[in-house]
Structures are given as C-alpha cells and as structure tokens.
C-alpha atoms as a PDB file:
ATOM      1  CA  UNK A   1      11.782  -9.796 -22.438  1.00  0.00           C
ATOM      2  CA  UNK A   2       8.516  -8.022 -22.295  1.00  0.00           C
ATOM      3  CA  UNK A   3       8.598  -3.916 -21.448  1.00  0.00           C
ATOM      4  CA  UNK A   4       7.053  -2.948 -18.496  1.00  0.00           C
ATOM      5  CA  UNK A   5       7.681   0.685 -18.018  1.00  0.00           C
ATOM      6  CA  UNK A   6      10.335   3.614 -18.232  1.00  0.00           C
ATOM      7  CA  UNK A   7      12.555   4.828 -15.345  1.00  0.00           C
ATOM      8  CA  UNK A   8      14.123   8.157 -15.139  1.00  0.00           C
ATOM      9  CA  UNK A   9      17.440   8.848 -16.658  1.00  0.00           C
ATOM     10  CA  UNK A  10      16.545   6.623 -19.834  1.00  0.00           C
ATOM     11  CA  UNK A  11      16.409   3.402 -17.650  1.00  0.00           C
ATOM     12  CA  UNK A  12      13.561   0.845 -18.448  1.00  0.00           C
ATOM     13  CA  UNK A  13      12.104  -2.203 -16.818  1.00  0.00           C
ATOM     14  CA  UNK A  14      11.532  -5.438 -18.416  1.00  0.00           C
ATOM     15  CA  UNK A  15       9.653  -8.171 -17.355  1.00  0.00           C
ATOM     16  CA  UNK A  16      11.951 -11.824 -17.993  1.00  0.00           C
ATOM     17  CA  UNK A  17       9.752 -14.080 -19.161  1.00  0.00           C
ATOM     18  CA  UNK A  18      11.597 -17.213 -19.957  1.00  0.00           C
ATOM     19  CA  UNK A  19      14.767 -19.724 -18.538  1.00  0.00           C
ATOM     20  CA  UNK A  20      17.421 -17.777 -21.111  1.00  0.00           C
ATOM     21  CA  UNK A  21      16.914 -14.389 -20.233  1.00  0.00           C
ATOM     22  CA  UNK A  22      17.130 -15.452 -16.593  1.00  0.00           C
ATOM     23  CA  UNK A  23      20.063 -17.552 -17.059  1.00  0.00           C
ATOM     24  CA  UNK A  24      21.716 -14.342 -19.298  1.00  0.00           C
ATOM     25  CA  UNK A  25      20.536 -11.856 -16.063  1.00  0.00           C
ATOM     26  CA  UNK A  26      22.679 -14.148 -13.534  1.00  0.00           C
ATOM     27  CA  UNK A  27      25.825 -14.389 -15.670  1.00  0.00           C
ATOM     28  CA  UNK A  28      25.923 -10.980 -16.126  1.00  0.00           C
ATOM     29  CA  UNK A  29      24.792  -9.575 -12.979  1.00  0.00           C
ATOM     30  CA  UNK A  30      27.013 -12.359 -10.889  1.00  0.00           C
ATOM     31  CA  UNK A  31      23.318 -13.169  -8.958  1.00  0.00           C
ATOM     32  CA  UNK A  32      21.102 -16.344  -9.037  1.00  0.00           C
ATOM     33  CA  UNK A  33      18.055 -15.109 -10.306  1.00  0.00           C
ATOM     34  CA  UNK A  34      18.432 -18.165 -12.986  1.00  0.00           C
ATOM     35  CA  UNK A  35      17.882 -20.125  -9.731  1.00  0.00           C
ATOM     36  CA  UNK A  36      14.823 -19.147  -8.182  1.00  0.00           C
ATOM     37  CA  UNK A  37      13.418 -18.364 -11.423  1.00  0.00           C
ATOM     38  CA  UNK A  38      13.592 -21.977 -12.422  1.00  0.00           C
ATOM     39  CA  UNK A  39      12.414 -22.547  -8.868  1.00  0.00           C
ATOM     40  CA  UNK A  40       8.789 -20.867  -9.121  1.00  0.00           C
ATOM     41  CA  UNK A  41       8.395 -21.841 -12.724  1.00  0.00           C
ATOM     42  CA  UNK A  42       8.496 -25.593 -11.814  1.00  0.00           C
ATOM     43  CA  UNK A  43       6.252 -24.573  -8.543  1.00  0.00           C
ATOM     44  CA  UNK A  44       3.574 -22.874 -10.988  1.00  0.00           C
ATOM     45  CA  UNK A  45       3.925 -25.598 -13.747  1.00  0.00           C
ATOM     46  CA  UNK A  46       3.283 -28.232 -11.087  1.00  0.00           C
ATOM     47  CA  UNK A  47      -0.024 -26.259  -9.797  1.00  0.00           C
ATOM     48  CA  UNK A  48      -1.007 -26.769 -13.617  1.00  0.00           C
ATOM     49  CA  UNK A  49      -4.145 -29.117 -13.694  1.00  0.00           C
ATOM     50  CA  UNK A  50      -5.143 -29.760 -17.369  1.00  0.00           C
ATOM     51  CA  UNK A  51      -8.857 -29.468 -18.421  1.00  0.00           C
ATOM     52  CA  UNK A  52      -8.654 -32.014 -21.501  1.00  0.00           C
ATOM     53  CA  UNK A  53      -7.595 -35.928 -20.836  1.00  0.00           C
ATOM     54  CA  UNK A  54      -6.526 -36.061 -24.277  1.00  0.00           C
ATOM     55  CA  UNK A  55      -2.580 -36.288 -24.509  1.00  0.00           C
ATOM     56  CA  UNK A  56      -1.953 -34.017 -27.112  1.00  0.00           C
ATOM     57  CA  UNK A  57      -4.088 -31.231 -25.325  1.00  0.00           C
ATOM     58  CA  UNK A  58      -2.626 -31.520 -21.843  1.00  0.00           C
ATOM     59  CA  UNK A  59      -0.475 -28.658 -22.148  1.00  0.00           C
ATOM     60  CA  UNK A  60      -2.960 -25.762 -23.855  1.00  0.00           C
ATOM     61  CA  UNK A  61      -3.271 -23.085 -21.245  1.00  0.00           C
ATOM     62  CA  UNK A  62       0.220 -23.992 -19.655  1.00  0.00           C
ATOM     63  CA  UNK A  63       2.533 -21.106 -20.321  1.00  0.00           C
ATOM     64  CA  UNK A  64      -0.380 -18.655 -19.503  1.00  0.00           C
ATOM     65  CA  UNK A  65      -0.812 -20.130 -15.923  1.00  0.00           C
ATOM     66  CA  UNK A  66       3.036 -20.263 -15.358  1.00  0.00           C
ATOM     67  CA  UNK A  67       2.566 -16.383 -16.108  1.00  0.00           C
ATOM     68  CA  UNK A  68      -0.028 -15.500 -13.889  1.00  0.00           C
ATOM     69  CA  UNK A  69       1.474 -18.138 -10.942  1.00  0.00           C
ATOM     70  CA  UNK A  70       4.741 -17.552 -11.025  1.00  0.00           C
ATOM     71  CA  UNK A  71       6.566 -14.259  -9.263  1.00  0.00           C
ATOM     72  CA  UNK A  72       7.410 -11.065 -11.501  1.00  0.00           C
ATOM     73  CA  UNK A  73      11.203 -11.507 -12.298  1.00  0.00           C
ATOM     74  CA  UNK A  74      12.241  -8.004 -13.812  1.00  0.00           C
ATOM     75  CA  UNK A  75      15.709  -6.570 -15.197  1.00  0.00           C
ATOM     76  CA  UNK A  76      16.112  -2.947 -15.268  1.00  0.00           C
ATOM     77  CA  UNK A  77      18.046  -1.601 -17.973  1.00  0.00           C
ATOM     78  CA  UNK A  78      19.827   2.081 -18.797  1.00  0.00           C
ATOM     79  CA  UNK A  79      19.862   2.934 -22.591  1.00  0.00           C
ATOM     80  CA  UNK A  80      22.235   0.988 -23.858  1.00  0.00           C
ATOM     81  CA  UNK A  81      20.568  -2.353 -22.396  1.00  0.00           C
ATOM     82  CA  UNK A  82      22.943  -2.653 -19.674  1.00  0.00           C
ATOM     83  CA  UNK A  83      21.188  -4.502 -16.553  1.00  0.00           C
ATOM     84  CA  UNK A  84      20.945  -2.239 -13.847  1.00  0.00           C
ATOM     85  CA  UNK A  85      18.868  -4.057 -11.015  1.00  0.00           C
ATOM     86  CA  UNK A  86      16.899  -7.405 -10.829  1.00  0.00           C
ATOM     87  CA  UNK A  87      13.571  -7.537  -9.042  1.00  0.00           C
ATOM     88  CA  UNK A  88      11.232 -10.204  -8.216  1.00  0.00           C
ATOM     89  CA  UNK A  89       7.524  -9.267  -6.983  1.00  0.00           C
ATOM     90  CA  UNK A  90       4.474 -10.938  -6.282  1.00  0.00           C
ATOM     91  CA  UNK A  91       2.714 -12.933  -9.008  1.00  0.00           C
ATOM     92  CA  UNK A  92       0.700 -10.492 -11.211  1.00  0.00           C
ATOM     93  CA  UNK A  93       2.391  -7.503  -9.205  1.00  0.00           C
ATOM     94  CA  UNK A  94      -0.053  -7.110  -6.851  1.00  0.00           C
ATOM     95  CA  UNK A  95       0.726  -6.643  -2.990  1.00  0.00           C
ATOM     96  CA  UNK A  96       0.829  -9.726  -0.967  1.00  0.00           C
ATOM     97  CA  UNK A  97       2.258  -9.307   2.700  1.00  0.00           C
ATOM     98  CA  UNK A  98       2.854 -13.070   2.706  1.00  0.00           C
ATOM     99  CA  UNK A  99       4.904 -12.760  -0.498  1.00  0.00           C
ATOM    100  CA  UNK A 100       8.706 -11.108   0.121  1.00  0.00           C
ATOM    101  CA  UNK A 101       9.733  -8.938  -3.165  1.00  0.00           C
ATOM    102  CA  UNK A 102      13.216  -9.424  -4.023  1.00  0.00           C
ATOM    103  CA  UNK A 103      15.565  -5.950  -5.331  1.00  0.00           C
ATOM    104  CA  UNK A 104      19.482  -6.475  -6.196  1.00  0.00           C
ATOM    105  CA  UNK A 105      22.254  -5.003  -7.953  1.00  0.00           C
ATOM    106  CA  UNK A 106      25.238  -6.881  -9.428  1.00  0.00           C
ATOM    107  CA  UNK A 107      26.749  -8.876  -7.536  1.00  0.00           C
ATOM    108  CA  UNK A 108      24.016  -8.827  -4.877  1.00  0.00           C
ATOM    109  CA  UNK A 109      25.016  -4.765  -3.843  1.00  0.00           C
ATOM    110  CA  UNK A 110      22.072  -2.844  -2.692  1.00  0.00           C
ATOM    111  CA  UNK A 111      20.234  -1.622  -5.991  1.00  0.00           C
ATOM    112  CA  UNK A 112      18.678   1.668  -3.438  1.00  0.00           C
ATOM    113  CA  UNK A 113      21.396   4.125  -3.795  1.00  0.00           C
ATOM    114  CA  UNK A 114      21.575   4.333  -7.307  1.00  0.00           C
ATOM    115  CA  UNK A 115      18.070   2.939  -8.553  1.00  0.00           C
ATOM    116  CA  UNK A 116      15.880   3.963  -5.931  1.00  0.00           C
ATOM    117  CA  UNK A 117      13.980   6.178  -7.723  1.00  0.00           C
ATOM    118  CA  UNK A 118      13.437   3.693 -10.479  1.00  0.00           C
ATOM    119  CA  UNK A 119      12.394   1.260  -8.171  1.00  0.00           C
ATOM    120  CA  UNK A 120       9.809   3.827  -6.836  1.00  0.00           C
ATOM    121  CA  UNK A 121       8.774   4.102 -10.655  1.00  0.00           C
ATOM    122  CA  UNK A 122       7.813   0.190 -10.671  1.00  0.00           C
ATOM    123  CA  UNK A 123       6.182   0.607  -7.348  1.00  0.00           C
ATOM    124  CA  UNK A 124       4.159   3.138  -8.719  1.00  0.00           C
ATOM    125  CA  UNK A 125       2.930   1.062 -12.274  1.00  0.00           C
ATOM    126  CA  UNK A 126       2.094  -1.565 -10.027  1.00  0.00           C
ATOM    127  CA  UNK A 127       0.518  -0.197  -7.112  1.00  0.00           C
ATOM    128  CA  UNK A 128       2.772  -1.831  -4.338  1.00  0.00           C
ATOM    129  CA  UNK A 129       5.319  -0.838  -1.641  1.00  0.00           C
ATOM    130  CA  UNK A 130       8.846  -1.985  -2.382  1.00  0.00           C
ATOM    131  CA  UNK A 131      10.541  -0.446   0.999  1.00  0.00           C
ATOM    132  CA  UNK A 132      14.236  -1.220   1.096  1.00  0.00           C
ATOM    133  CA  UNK A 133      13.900  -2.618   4.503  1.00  0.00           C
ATOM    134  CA  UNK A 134      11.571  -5.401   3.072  1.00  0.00           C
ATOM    135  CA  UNK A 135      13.206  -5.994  -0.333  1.00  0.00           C
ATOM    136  CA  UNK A 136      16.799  -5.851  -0.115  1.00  0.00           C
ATOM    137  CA  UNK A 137      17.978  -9.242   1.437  1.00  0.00           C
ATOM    138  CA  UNK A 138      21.185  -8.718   2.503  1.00  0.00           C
ATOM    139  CA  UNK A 139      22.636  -7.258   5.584  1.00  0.00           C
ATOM    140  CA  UNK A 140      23.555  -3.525   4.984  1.00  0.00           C
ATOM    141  CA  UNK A 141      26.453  -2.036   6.634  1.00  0.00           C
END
C-alpha cells in the first residue's frame, strides 16, 4: 500500500496497489473490492500495447500503465491500521462524470456517517466531488 494522505482523528488513506492487498481489504471488510479490482487491472493490462517486438521486452512499461489506467482503489485506515472505508475513484483521481466513484464501509454499510469528513479530506487532495448521492451504491433507508 502506498500513502496517500491523512484524515482527521489519526485516520489515513492508502492507495492498494496490488491483487493481495485487495484480496486482504475484501476478507476483512466482508466487500468485493478483490473483485472489481482484478476486474480493471485485466481491463488496463489488456489496453497495454508493447513498443518493443522483442519477447523478453514486451512487458517494460506494463505495471506503470496498469497504474495510470486502472481506477484508484483506496483503504482508509484509523491508527492502529484497522480498515475503515474502501474507495474506488477515477484513474489518476481526476474527475470524470462518465466514471462512477465507489465509497463503502464493512460489510457494504454506508462509510458517510462516520467517515464523511475523511472522505471530504480525499476529495480535497484530489480535487474531485465524492457526493454521497453519487458514490454510495446501495439503497439507503
């Protein structure tokens, strides 16, 4: 996991940058963020075009354009390195109407009432608008 920035309250976000961590994020949050991880990392890999035809160079420059293709899938933590919230934004973190960010709690719960303000704090570092209405998925009652 790569740090992204701090939260109030001594909560930070971190950016999951490979299969484990995302896999580790679902079991413990009881969420599939494993799933569409693996999802949009196959979508960017297969966007990959090579510039060398020689075998053993087909793959330099891979991992950096999964990174820059593929959604933001973030964890937020409190102190102790507990996951709080999982987010998934637009590739690079920059707005994109088209593109539908992703907030949840354990267990799919509504991350707002207790994280909202550190989910204001990402929106801030990256410059986009991560409204509830827009980002939480599931049907509130």
């Amino acid at each position: 996991m790569r740090y992204v920035c701090d939260a109030s309250d001594g909560r930070t976000w971190f950016r999951i940058e490979s299969e484990a961590e995302a896999v580790a994020e679902s079991e413990i949050m009881r969420h599939a963020v494993e799933k569409y991880f693996r999802k949009e990392e196959d979508k960017a890999a297969q966007s990959f075009r090579p510039v060398s035809k020689v075998s053993f160079e087909q793959e330099i420059g891979l991992k950096a354009h999964i990174q820059r293709e593929m959604p933001l899938f973030l964890t937020l933590r409190d102190g102790e390195g507990n996951p709080l919230a999982t987010a998934m934004l637009p590739p690079n973190g920059r707005e994109d109407r088209s593109f539908r960010p992703i907030l949840v709690g354990a267990g799919n719960a509504d991350p707002y009432p207790d994280h909202g303000d550190a989910i204001r704090t990402l929106a801030q570092h990256y410059g986009i608008t991560l409204e509830r209405a827009r980002c939480y998925p599931y049907r509130r009652d």
